[in-house]
C-alpha atoms as a PDB file:
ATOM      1  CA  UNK A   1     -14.814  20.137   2.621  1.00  0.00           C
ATOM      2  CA  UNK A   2     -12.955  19.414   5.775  1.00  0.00           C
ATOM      3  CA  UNK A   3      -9.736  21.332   6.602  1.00  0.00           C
ATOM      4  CA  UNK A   4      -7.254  19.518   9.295  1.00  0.00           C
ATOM      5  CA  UNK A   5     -10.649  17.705  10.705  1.00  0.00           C
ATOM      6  CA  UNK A   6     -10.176  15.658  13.386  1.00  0.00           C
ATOM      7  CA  UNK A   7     -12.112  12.273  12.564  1.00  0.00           C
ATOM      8  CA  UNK A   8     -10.952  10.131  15.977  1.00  0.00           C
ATOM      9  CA  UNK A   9     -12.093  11.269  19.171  1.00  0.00           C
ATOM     10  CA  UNK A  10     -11.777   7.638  20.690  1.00  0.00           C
ATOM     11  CA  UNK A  11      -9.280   6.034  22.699  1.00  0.00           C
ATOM     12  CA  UNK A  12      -5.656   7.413  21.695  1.00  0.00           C
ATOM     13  CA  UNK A  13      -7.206  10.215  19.280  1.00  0.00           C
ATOM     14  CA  UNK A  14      -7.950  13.629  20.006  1.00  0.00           C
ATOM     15  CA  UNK A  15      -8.789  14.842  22.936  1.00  0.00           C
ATOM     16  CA  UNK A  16     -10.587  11.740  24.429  1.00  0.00           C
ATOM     17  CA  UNK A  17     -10.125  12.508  27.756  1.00  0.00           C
ATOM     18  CA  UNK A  18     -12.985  14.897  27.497  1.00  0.00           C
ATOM     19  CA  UNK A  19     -15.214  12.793  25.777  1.00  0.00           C
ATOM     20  CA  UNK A  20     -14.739   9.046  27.119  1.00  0.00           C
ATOM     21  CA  UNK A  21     -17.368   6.221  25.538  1.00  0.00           C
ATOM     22  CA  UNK A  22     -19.630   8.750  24.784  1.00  0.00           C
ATOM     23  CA  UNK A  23     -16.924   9.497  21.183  1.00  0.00           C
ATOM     24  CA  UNK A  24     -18.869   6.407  20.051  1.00  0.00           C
ATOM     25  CA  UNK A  25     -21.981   8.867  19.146  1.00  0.00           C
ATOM     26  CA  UNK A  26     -19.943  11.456  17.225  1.00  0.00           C
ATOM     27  CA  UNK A  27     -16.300  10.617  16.416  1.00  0.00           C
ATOM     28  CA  UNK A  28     -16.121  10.172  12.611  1.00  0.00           C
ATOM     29  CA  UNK A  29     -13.904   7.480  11.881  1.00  0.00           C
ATOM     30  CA  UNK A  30     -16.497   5.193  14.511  1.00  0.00           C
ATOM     31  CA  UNK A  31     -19.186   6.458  12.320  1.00  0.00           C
ATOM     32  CA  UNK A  32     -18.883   5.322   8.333  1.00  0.00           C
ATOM     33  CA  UNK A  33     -21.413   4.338   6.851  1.00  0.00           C
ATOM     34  CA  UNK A  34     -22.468   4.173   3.107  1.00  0.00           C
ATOM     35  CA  UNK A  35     -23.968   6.597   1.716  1.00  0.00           C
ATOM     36  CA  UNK A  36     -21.944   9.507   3.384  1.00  0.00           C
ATOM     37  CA  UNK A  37     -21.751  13.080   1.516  1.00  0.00           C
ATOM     38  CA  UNK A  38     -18.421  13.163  -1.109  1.00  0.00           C
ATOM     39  CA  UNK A  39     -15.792  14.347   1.476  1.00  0.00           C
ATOM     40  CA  UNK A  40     -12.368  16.319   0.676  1.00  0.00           C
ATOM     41  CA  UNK A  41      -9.761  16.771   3.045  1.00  0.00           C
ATOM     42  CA  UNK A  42      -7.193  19.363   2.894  1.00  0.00           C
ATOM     43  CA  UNK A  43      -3.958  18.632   5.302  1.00  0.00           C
ATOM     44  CA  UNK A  44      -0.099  18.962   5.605  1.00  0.00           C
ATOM     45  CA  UNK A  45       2.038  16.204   6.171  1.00  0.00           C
ATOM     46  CA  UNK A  46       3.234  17.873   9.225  1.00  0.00           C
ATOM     47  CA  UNK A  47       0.214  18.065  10.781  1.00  0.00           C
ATOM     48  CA  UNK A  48       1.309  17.543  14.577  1.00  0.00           C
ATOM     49  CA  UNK A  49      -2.926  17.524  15.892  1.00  0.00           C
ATOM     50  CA  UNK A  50      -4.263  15.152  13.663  1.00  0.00           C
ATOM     51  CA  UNK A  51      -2.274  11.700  12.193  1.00  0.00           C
ATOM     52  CA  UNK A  52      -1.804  11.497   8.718  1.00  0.00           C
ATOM     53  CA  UNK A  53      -2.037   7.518   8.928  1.00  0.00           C
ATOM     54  CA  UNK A  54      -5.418   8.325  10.631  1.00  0.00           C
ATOM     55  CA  UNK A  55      -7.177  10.741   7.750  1.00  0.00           C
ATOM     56  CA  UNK A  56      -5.281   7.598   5.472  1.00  0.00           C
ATOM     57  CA  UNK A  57      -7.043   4.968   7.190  1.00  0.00           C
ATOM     58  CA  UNK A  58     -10.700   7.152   7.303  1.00  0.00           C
ATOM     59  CA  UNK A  59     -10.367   7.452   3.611  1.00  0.00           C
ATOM     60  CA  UNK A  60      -9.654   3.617   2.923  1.00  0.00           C
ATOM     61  CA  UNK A  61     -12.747   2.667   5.227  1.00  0.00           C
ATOM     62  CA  UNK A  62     -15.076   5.818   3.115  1.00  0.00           C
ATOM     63  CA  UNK A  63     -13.937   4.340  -0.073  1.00  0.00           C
ATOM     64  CA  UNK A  64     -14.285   0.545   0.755  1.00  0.00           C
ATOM     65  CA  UNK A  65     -17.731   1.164   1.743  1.00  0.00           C
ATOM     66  CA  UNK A  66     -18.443   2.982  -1.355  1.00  0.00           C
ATOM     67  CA  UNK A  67     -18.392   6.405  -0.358  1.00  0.00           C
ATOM     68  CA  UNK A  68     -15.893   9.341  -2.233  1.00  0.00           C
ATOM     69  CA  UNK A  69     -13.677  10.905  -0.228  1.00  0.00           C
ATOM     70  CA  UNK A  70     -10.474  12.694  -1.634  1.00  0.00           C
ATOM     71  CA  UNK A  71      -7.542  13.544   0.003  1.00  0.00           C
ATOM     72  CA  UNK A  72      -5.179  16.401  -0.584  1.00  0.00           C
ATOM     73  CA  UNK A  73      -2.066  16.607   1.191  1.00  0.00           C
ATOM     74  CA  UNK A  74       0.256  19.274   1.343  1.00  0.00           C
ATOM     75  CA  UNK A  75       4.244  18.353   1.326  1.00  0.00           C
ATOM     76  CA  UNK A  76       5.661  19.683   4.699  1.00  0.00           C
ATOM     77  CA  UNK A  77       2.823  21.891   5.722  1.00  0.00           C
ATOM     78  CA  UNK A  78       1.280  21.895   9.211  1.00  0.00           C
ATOM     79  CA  UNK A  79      -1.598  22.926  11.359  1.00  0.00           C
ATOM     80  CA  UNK A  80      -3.404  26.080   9.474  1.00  0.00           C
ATOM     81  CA  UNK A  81      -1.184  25.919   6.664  1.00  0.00           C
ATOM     82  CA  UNK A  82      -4.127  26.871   4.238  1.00  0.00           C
ATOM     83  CA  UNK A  83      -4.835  30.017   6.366  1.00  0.00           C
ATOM     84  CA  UNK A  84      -4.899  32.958   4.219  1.00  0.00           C
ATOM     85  CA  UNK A  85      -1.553  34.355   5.689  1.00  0.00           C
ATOM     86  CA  UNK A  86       0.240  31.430   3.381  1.00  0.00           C
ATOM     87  CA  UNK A  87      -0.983  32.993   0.707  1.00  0.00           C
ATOM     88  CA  UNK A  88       0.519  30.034  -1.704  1.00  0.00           C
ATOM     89  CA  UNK A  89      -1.557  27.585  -0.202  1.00  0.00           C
ATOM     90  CA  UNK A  90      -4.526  29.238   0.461  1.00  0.00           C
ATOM     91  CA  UNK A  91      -5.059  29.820  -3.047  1.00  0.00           C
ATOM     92  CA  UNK A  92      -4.148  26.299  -3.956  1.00  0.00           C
ATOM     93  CA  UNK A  93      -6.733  25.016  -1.004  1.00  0.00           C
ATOM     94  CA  UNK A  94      -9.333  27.994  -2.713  1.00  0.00           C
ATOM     95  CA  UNK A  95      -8.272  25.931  -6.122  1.00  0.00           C
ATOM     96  CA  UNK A  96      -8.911  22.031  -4.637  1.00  0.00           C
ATOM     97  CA  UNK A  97     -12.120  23.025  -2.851  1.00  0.00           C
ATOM     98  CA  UNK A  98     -13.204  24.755  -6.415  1.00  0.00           C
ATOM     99  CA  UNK A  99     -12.247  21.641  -8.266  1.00  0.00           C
ATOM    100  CA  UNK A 100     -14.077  19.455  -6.318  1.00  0.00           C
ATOM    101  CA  UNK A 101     -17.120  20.897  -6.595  1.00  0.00           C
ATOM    102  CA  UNK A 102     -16.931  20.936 -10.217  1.00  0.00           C
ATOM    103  CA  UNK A 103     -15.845  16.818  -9.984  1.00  0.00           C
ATOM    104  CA  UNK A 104     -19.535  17.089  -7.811  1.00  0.00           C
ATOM    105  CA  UNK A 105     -21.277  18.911 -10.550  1.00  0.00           C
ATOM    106  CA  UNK A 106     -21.927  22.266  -7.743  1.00  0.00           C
ATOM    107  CA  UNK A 107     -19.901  24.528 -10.114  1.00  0.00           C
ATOM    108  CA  UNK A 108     -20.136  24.425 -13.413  1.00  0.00           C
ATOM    109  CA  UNK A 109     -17.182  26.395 -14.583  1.00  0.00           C
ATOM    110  CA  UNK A 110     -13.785  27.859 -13.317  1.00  0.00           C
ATOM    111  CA  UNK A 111     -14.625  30.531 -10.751  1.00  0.00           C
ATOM    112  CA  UNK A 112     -14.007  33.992 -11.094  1.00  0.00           C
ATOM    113  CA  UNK A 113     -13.082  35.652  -8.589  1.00  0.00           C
ATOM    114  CA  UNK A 114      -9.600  36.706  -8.755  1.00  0.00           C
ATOM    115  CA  UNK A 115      -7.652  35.356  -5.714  1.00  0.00           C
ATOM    116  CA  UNK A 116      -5.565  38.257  -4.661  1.00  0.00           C
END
């Protein structure tokens, strides 16, 4: 379960003037390969860090190559928006992540633990 990841440390992504060609041996989106772990992402359309059209494209490249990995996006959040200070959407994140690992077969049942 990846919140707000960043998945493109190469040229034009995040923060590759730290990194140069060595993003090539860790940056996500340079690195799909079948047989990857089932992947969610939680992010806000307003993310303003990481590109929506670039967690969009990672997803189509996971899936093509046979791989799950879901996307949830949030209408007109942004960075941290599933922080527990927006309460709303922290428990909706809390709800995703839970339903995913039932889709996975981790959790068996609804949880239950009261969100409060």
């Amino acid at each position: 379960m990846l919140f707000n990841p960043v998945i493109d440390y190469g040229a034009g992504g995040y923060n590759y003037q730290n990194f140069g060609a060595h993003y090539k041996n860790f940056s996500p989106i340079n690195n799909i390969r079948k047989g990857a772990p089932p992947t969610i992402i939680f992010i806000g359309t307003n993310e303003y860090l990481i590109p929506v059209k670039t967690e969009e494209y990672y997803q189509l490249v996971m899936n093509k190559v046979g791989n799950r990995r879901d996307v949830k996006m949030y209408d007109k959040q942004d960075h941290g928006f599933f922080n527990y200070t927006y309460f709303e959407y922290s428990k909706r994140t809390v709800a995703g992540a839970d339903a995913f690992l039932q889709s996975l077969g981790y959790l068996a049942e609804a949880p239950k633990i009261k969100f409060e």
